[in-house]
Protein backbone atom coordinates (compact mmCIF):
# COMPACT_ATOMS: atom_id res chain seq x y z
CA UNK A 1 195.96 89.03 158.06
CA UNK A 2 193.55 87.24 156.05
CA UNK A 3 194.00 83.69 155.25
CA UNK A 4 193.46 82.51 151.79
CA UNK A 5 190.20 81.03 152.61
CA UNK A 6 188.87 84.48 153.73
CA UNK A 7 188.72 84.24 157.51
CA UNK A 8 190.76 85.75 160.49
CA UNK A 9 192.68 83.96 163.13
CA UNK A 10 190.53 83.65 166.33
CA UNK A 11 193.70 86.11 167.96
CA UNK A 12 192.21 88.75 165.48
CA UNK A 13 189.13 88.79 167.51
CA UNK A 14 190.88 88.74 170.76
CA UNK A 15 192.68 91.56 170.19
CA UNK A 16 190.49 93.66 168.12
CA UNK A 17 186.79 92.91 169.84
CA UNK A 18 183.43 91.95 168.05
CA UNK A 19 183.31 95.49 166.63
CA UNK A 20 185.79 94.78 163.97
CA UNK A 21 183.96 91.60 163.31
CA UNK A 22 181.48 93.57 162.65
CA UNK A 23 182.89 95.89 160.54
CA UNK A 24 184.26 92.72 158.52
CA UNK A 25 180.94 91.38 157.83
CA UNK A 26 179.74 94.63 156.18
CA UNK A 27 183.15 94.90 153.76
CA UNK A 28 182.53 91.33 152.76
CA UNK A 29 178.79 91.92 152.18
CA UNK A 30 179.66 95.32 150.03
CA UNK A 31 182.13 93.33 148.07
CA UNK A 32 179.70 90.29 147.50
CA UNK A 33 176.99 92.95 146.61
CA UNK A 34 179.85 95.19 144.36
CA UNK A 35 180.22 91.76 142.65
CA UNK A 36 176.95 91.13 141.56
CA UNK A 37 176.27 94.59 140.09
CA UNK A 38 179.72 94.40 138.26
CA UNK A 39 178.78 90.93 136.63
CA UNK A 40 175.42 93.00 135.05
CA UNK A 41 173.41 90.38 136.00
CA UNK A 42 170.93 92.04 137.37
CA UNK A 43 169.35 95.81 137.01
CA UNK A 44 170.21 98.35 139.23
CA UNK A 45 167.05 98.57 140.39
CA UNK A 46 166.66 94.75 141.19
CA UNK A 47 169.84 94.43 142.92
CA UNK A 48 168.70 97.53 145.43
CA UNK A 49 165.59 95.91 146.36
CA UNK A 50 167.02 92.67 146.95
CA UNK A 51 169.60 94.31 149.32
CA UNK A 52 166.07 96.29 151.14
CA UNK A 53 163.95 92.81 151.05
CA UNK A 54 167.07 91.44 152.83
CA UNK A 55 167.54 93.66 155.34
CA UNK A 56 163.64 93.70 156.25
CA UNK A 57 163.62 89.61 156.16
CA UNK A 58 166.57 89.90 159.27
CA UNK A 59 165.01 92.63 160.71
CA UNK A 60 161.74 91.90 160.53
CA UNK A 61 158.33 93.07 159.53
CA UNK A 62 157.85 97.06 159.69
CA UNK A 63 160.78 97.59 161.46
CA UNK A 64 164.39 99.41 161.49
CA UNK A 65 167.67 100.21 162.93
CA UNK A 66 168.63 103.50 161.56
CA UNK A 67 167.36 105.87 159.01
CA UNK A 68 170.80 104.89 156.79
CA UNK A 69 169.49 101.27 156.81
CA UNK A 70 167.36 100.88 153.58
CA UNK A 71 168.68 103.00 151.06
CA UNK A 72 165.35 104.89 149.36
CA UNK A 73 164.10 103.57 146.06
CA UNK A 74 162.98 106.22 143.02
CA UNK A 75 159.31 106.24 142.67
CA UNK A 76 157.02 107.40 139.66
CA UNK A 77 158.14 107.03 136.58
CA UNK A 78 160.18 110.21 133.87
CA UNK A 79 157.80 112.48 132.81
CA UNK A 80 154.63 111.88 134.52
CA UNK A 81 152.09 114.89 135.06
CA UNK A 82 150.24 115.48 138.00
CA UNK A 83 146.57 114.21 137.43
CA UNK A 84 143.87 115.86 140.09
CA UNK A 85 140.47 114.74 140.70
CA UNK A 86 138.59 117.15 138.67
CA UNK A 87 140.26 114.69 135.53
CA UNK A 88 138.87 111.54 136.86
CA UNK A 89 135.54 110.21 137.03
CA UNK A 90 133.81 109.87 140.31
CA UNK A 91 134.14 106.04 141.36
CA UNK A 92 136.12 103.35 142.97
CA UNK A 93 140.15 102.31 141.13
CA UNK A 94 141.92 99.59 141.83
CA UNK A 95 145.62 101.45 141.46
CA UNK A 96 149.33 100.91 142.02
CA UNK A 97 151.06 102.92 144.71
CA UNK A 98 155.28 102.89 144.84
CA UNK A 99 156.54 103.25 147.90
CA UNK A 100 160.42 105.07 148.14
CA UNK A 101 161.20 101.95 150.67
CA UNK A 102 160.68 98.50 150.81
CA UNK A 103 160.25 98.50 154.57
CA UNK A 104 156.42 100.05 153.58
CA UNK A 105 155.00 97.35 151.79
CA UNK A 106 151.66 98.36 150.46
CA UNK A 107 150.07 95.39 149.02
CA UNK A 108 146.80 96.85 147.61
CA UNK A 109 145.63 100.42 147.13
CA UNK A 110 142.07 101.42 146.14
CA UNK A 111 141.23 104.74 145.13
CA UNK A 112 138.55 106.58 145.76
CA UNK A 113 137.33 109.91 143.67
CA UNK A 114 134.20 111.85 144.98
CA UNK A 115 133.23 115.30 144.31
CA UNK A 116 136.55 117.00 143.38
CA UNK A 117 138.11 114.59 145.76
CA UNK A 118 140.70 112.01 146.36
CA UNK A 119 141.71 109.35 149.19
CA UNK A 120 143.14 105.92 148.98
CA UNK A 121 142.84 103.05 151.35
CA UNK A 122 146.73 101.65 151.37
CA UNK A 123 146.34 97.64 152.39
CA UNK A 124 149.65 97.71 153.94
CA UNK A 125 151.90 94.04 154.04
CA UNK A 126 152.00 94.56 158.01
CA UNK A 127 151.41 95.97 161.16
CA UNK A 128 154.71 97.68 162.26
CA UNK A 129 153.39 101.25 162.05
CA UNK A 130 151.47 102.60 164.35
CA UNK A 131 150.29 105.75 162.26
CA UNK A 132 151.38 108.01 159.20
CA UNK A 133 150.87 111.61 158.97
CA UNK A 134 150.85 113.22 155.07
CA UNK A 135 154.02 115.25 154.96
CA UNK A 136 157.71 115.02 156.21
CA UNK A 137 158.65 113.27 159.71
CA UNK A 138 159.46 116.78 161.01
CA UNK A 139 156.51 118.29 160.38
CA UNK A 140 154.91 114.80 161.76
CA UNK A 141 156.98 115.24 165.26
CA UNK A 142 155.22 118.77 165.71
CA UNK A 143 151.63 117.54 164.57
CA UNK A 144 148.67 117.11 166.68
CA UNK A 145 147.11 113.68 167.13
CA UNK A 146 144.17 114.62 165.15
CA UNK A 147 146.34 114.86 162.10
CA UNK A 148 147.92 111.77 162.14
CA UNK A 149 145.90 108.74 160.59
CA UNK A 150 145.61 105.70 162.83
CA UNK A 151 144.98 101.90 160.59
CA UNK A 152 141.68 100.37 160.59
CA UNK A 153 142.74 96.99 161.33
CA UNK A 154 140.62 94.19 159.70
CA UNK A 155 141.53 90.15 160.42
CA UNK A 156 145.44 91.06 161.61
CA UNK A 157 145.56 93.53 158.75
CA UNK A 158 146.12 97.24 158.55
CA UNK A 159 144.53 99.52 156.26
CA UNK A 160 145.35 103.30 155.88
CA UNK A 161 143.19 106.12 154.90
CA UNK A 162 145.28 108.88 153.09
CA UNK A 163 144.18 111.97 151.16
CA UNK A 164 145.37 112.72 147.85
CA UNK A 165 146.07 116.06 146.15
CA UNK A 166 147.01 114.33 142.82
CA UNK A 167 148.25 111.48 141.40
CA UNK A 168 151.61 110.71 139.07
CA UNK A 169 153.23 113.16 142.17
CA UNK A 170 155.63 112.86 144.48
CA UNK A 171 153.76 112.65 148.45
CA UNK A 172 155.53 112.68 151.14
CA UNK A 173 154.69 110.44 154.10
CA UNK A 174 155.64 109.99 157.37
CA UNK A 175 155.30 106.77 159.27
CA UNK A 176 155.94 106.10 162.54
CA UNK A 177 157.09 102.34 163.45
CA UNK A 178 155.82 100.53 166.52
CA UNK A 179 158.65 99.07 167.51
CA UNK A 180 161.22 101.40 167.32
CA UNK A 181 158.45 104.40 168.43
CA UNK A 182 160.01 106.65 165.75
CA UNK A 183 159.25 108.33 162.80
CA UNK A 184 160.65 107.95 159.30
CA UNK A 185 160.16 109.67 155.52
CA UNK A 186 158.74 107.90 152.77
CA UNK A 187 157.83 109.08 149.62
CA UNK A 188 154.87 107.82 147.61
CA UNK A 189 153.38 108.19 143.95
CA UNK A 190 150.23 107.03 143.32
CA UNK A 191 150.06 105.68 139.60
CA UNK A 192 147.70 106.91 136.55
CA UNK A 193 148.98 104.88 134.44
CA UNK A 194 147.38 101.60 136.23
CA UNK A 195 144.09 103.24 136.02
CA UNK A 196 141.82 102.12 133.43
CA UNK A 197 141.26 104.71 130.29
CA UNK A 198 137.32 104.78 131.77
CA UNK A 199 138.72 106.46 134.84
CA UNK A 200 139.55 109.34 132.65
CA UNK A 201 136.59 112.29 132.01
CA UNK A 202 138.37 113.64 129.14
CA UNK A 203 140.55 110.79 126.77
CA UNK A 204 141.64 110.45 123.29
CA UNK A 205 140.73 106.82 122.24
CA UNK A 206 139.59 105.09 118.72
CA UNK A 207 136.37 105.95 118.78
CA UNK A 208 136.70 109.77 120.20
CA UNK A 209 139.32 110.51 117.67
CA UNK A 210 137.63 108.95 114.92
CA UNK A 211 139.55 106.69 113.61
CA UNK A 212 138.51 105.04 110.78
CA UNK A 213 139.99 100.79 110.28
CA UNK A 214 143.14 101.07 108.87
CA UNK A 215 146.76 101.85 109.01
CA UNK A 216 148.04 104.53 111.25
CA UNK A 217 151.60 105.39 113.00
CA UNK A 218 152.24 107.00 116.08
CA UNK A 219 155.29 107.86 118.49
CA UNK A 220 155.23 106.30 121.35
CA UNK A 221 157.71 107.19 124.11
CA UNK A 222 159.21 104.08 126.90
CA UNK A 223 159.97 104.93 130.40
CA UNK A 224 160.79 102.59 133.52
CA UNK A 225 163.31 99.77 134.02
CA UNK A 226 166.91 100.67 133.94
CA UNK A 227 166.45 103.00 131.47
CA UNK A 228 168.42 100.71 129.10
CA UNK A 229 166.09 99.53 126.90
CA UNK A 230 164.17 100.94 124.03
CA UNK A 231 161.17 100.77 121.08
CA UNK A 232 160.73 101.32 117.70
CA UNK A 233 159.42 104.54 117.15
CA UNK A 234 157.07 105.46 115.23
CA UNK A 235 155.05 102.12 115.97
CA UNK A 236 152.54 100.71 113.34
CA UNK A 237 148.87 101.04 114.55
CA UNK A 238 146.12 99.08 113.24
CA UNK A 239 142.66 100.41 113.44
CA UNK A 240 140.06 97.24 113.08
CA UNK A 241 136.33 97.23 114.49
CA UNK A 242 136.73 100.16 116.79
CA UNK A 243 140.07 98.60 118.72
CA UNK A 244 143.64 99.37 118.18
CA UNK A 245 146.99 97.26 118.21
CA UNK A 246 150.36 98.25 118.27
CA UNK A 247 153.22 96.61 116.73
CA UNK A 248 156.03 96.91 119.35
CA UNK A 249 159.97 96.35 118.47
CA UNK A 250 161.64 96.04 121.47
CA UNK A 251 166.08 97.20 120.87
CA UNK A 252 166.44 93.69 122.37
CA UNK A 253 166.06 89.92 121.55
CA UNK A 254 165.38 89.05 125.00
CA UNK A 255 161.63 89.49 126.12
CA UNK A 256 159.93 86.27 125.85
CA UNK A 257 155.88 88.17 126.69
CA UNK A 258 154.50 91.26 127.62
CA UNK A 259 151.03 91.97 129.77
CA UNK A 260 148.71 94.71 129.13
CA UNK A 261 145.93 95.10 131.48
CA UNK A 262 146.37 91.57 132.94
CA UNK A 263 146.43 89.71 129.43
CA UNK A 264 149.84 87.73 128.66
CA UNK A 265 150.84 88.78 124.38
CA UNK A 266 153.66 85.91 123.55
CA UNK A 267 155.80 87.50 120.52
CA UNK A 268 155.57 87.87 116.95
CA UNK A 269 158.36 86.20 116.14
CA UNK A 270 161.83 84.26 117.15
CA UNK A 271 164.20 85.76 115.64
CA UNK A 272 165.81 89.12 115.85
CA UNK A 273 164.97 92.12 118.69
CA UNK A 274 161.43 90.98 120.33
CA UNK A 275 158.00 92.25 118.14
CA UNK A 276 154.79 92.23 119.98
CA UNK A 277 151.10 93.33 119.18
CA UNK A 278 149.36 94.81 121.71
CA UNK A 279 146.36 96.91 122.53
CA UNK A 280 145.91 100.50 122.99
CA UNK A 281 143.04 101.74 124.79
CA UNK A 282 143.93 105.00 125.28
CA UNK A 283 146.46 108.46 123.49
CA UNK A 284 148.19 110.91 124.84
CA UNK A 285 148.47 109.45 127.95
CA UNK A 286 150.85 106.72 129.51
CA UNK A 287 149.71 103.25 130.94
CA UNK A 288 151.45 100.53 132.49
CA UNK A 289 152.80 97.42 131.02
CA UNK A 290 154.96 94.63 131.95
CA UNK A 291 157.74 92.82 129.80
CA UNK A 292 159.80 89.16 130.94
CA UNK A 293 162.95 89.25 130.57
CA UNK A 294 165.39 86.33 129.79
CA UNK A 295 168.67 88.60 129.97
CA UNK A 296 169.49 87.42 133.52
CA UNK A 297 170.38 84.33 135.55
CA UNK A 298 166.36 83.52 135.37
CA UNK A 299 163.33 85.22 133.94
CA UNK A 300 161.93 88.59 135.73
CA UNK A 301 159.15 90.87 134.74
CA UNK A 302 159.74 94.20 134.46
CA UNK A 303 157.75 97.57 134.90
CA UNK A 304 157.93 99.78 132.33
CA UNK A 305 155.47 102.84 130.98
CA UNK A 306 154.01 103.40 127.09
CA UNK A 307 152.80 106.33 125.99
CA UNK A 308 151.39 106.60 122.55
CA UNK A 309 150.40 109.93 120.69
CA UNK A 310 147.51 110.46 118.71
CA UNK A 311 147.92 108.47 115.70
CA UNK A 312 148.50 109.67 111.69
CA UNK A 313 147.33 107.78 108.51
CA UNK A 314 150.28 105.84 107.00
């Protein structure tokens, strides 16, 4: 029986064994973790990679128990299009990979487009892998070791040379870990929408549409998050000089700034949902944004998309 302060008589133990202790700990820790998502504190997507950055921390670095450990994370974002290299100029991005686990921490990713083709060079947050292979763990277990890709290690660090069919797509990616001398799945998306709009050979901006300073609307779609928030749409466009802003109503009062292509835009205003002006460098196609939010215990940026279409007069 459980005593009102939520422990077990040391007989318990006796009797039972350490596995039931065991088993214990993980129905407290499911009910400590239940409570927390039923307070709505937090969004779902915060509170699952708290629970992964947990379980890595006791673990350690790179490695893992069982595949059932780490739950796997959704990567990409609704709606993205696969973009392939013939769409991009040829040159060197700085871009944003997601990783389907926590337990693969890439902490940069460079891409590189030459000639029709893609790689990127994954700057990973540790050493615990010993290789990857592009496709599933099975397929990884039957491959030769001239298919898998070993890390160029530089100062302690690992580095990873992948080849990309096409971005905004699901890749799958096997890794094997060092420690545990096994492999496991991962799924990856590497990002167009944290390229810059000069990455792009063909894209619809002020000056290849035209447009003339003035007043213009256009429907611009959200995605990311928890899929709870919204925008105003259409959004008021300005046209002045050759650049564009956007007026953006957020369906809440609680963003306190946004940042678009690393510059911080405080609000419009204090009262009422959150209005912002931004730039947009780019139509038709989706970029990345952040937005802080103030509707939890303490402030915490969120990823989300914006796509804008071309824009009409008003």
């Amino acid at each position: 029986m459980i005593t009102a302060g939520g422990t077990l008589p040391p007989v318990f133990f006796e009797v039972f064994g350490m596995k039931a202790k065991l088993i214990l700990t993980a129905v407290l820790a499911a009910m400590i973790l239940g409570g927390c998502s039923r307070g709505e504190t937090q969004p779902a997507e915060q509170t699952t990679l708290q629970t992964e950055q947990t379980t890595e921390s006791a673990q350690g670095e790179g490695t893992e128990t069982e595949k059932q450990t780490v739950a796997p994370v959704e990567v990409g974002y609704e709606g993205m299009v696969p973009v392939y290299a013939d769409e991009l100029a040829d040159g060197e991005y700085a871009i944003n990979a997601d990783s389907s686990s926590s337990m693969f921490n890439i902490e940069n990713c460079v891409l590189t487009v030459d000639g029709g083709k893609m790689t990127a060079v994954l700057e990973m947050g540790g050493t615990g892998y010993e290789c990857l292979f592009p496709g599933t763990s099975e397929q990884a277990e039957k491959a030769s070791d001239g298919e898998k890709i070993l890390p160029n290690e530089q100062n302690g660090v690992h580095f990873f040379t992948l080849p990309l069919e096409a971005l905004d797509k699901e890749m799958p990616c096997a890794a094997f870990s060092k420690k545990k001398q096994q492999w496991y799945d991962r799924t990856l998306v590497f990002r167009a929408d944290s390229l810059p709009a000069t990455a792009f050979k063909d894209i619809q901006t002020v000056e290849t549409l035209g447009l003339a300073d003035g007043e213009y609307t256009a429907e611009v779609t959200l995605s990311g998050g928890s899929g709870r928030a919204g925008v105003q749409t259409p959004a008021n466009i300005t046209v002045t000089g050759g650049k564009a802003l956007a007026r953006i109503e957020w369906s809440s009062s609680n963003y306190d700034y946004m940042i678009v292509d690393d510059e911080k835009y405080l609000p419009l205003n204090t009262d009422g949902n959150s209005v912002f002006e931004i730039p947009v460098s780019v139509f038709g196609r989706p970029f990345a944004v952040k937005a802080d939010t103030t509707a939890m215990s303490k402030p915490y940026e969120i990823d989300y998309t914006l796509k804008f279409e071309v824009p009409v007069k008003s």
